[in-house]
Protein backbone atom coordinates (compact mmCIF):
# COMPACT_ATOMS: atom_id res chain seq x y z
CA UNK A 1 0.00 0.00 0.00
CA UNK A 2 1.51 3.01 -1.48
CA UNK A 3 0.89 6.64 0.59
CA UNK A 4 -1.88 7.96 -1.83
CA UNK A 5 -3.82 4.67 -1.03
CA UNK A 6 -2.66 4.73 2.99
CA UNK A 7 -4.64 8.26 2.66
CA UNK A 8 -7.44 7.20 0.70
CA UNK A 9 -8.41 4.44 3.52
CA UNK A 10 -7.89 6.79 6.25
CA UNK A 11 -10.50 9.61 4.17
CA UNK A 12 -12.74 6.21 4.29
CA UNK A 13 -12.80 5.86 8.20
CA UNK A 14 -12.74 9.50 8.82
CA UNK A 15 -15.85 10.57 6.48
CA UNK A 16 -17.84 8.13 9.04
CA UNK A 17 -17.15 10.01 12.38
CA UNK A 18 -19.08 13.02 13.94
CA UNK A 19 -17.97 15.52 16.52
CA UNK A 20 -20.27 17.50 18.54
CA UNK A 21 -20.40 20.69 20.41
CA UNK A 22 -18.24 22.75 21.30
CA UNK A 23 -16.35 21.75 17.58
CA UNK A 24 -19.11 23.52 14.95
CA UNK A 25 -16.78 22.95 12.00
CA UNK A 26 -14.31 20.61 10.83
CA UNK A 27 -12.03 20.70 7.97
CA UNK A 28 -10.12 18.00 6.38
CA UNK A 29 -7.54 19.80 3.84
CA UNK A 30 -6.87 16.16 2.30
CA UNK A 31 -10.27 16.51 0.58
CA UNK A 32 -10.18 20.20 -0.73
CA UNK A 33 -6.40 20.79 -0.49
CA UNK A 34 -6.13 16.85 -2.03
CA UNK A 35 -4.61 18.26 -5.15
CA UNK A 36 -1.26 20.13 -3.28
CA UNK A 37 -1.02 17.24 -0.77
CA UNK A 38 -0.64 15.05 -3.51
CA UNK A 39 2.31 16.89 -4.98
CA UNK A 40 4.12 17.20 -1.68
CA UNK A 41 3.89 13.25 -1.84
CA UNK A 42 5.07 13.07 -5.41
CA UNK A 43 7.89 15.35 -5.06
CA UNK A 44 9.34 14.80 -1.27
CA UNK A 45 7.90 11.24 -0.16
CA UNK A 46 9.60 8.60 -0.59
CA UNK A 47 11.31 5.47 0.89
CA UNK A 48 13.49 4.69 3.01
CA UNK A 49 13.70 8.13 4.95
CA UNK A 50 15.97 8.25 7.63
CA UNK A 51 13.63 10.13 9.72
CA UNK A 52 9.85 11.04 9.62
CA UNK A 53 8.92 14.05 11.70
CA UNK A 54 5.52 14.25 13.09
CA UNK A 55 2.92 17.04 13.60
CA UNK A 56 -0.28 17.04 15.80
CA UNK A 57 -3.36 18.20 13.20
CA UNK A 58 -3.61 21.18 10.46
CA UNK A 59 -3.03 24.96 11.95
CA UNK A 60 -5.78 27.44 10.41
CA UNK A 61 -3.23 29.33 8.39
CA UNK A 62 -1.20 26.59 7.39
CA UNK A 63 -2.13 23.13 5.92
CA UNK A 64 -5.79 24.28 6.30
CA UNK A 65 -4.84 26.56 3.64
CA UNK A 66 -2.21 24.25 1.48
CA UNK A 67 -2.62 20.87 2.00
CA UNK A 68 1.19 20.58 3.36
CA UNK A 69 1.91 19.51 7.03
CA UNK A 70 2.77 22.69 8.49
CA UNK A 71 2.32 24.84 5.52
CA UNK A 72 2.99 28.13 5.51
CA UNK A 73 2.00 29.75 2.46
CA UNK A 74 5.32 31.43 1.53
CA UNK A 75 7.51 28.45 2.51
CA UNK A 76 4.91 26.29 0.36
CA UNK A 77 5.09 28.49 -2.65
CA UNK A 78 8.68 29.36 -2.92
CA UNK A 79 10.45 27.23 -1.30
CA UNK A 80 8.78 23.93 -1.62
CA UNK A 81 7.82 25.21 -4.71
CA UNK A 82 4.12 23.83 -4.91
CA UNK A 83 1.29 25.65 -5.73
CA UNK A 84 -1.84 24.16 -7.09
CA UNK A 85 -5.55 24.74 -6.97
CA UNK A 86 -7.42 24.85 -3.72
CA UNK A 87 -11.04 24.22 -2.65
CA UNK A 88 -12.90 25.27 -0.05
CA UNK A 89 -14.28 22.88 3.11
CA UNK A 90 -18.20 21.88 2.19
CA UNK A 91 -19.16 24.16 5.57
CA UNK A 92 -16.34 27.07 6.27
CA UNK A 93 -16.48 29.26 9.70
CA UNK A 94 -16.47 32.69 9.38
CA UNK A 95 -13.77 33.95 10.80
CA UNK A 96 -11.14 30.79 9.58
CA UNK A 97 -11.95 31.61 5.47
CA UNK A 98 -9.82 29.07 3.24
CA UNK A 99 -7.78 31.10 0.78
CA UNK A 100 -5.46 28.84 -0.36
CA UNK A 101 -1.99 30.39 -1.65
CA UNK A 102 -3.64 33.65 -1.54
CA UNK A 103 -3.83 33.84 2.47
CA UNK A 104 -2.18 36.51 3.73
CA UNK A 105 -1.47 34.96 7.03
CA UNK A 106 1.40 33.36 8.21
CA UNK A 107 1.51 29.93 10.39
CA UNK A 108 4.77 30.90 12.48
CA UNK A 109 4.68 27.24 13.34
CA UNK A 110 5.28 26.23 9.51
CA UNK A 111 7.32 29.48 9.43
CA UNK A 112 10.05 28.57 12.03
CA UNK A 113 9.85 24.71 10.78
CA UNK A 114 10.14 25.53 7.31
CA UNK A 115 12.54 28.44 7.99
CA UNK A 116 15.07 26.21 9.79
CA UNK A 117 14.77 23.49 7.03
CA UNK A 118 16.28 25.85 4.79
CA UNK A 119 18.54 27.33 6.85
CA UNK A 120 20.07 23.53 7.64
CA UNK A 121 19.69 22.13 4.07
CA UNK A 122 19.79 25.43 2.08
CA UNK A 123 17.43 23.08 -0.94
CA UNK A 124 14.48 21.15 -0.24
CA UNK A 125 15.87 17.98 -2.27
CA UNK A 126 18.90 17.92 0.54
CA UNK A 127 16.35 17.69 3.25
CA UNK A 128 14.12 15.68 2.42
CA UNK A 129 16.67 12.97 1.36
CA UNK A 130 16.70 12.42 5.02
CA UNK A 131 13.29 14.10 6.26
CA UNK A 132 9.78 13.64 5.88
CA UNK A 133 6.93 15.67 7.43
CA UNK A 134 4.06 14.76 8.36
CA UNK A 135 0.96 15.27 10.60
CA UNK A 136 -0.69 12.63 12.62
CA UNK A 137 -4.62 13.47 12.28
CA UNK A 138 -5.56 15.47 9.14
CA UNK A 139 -8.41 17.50 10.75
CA UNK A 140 -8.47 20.67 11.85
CA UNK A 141 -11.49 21.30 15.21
CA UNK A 142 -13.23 25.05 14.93
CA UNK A 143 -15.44 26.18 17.78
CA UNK A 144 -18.11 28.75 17.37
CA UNK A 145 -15.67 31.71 18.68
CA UNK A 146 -12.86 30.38 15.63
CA UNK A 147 -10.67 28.87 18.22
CA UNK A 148 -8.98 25.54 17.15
CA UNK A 149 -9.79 22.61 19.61
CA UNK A 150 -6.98 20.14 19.54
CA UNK A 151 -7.78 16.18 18.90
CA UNK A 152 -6.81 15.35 22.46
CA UNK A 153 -9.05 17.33 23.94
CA UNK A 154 -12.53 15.65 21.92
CA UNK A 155 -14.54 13.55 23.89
CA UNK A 156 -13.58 10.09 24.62
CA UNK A 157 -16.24 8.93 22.60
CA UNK A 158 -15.19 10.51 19.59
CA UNK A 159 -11.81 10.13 20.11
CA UNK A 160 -11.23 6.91 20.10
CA UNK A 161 -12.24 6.24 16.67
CA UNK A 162 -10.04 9.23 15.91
CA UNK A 163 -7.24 7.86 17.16
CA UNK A 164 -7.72 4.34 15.72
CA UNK A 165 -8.01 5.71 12.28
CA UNK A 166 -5.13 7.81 12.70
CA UNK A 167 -3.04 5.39 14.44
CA UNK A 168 -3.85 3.04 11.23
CA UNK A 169 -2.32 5.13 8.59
CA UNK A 170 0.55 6.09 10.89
CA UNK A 171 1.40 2.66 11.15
CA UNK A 172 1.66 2.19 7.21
CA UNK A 173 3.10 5.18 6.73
CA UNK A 174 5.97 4.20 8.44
CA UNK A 175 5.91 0.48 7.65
CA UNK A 176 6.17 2.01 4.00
CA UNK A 177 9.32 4.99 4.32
CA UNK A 178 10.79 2.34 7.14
CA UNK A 179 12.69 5.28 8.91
CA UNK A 180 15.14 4.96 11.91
CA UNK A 181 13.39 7.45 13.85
CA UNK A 182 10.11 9.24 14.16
CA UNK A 183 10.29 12.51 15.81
CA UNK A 184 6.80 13.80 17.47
CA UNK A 185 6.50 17.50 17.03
CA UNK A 186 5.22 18.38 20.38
CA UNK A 187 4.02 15.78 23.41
CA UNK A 188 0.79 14.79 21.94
CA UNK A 189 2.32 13.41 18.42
CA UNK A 190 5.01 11.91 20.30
CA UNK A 191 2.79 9.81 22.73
CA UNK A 192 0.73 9.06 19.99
CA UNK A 193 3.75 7.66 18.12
CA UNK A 194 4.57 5.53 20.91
CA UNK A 195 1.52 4.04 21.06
CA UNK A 196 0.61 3.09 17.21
CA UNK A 197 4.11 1.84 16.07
CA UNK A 198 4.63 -0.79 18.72
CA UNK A 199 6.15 -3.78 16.89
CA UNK A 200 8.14 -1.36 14.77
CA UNK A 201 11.83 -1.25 14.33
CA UNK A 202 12.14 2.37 14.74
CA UNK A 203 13.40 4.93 17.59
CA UNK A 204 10.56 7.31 18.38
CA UNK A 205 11.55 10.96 19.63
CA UNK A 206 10.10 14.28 20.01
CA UNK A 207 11.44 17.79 19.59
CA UNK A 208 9.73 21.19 21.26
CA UNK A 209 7.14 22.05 19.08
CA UNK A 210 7.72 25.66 17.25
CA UNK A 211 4.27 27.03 18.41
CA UNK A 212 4.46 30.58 19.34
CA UNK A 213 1.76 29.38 22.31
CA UNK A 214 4.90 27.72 23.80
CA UNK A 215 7.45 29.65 25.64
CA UNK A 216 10.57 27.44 25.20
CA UNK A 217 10.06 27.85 21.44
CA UNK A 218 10.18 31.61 21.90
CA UNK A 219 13.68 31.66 23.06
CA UNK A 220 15.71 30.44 20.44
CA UNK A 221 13.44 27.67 18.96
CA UNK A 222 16.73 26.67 16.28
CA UNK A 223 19.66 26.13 18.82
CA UNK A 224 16.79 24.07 21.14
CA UNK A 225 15.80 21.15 18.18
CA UNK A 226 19.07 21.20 17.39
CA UNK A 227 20.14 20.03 20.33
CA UNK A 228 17.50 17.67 20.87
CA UNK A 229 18.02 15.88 17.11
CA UNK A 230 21.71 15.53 18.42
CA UNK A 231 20.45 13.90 21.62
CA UNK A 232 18.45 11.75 19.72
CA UNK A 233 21.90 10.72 17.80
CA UNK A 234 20.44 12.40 14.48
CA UNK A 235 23.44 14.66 12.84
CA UNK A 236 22.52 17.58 10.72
């Protein structure tokens, strides 16, 4: 199973779940973004990679609006180099409008992951000879006021389904690029790694995540991952 077909089954499952109040709207970017997602995989995916880094869910001003984990429109456009045609989600909230490439917002998230990608590996070939990115659940949780909800704090009884989906494709994901380590982005897609790949022959890690919501990553995000990848015994 191929990743195109890893993320076809997990659209299957996920099309079948509901969430409920306080989450009003719910995007999935591999539907209306499908087209862009698709050319990240063509150009940068492939196997083995030494190491697969991964994100929690979609931020509102970055794969919600390009289909790439952690895409920030600039670092999508010019230095990924992929632009393509984006829809829109079938119900959009007000104050979170999908604009594709034409957002004028920038995910600093994306921003300081994407920035330090090319600061390390100058091209985007030279990185991802090693690296992959990706994100662990593909949905992105509005409430009424706009504010995101994150997937670990649904329900249990919507959760769980979440998870087993997600934990699913994670699985094949990996069993398909066979990396030596994946690195959660953050806590939550580090425990979740944990959890879904036992049986695996792979290290699993995690590195601060570059949200501007967290303090560490506001003092020197670069010099901290670095760090941590070489504590993990991954050079750069």
């Amino acid at each position: 199973m191929n990743l195109a077909e890893i993320t076809d089954t997990l659209l299957k499952k996920l099309n079948k779940l509901r969430f409920g109040p306080p989450v009003t709207h719910v995007y999935n970017p591999l539907e209306y973004a499908r087209k862009a997602y698709d050319s990240y995989l063509q150009r940068y995916a492939g196997s083995p990679r030494e190491v697969v880094l991964l994100g929690m869910n979609p931020g509102p001003w970055g794969m919600a609006q390009t289909g790439v984990p952690f895409g920030e429109v600039q670092a999508v456009r010019e230095w990924l180099r992929i632009r393509a045609p984006i829809d829109v989600p079938a119900a959009m909230h007000p104050k979170r409008a999908v604009e594709g490439f034409n957002c004028r917002r920038s995910e600093i998230s994306g921003r300081r992951l994407w920035g330090w990608a090319r600061k390390t590996f100058q091209t985007p070939d030279r990185f991802f000879t090693r690296f992959f990115v990706a994100n662990y659940c593909p949905l992105l949780f509005l409430e009424t006021s706009g504010r995101n909800r994150t997937p670990d704090t649904l329900p249990s009884d919507e959760l769980k389904p979440l998870l087993g989906a997600c934990d699913r494709a994670l699985y094949q994901t990996v069993e398909w690029m066979r990396p030596c380590h994946v690195v959660g982005i953050g806590e939550f897609a580090a425990r979740r790694a944990r959890a879904a790949l036992t049986g695996l022959d792979v290290s699993v890690g995690r590195i601060t995540h570059p949200s501007p919501a967290n303090p560490k990553a506001n003092r020197g995000w670069e010099k901290l991952v670095e760090k941590e990848f070489a504590d993990m015994g991954i050079g750069l």
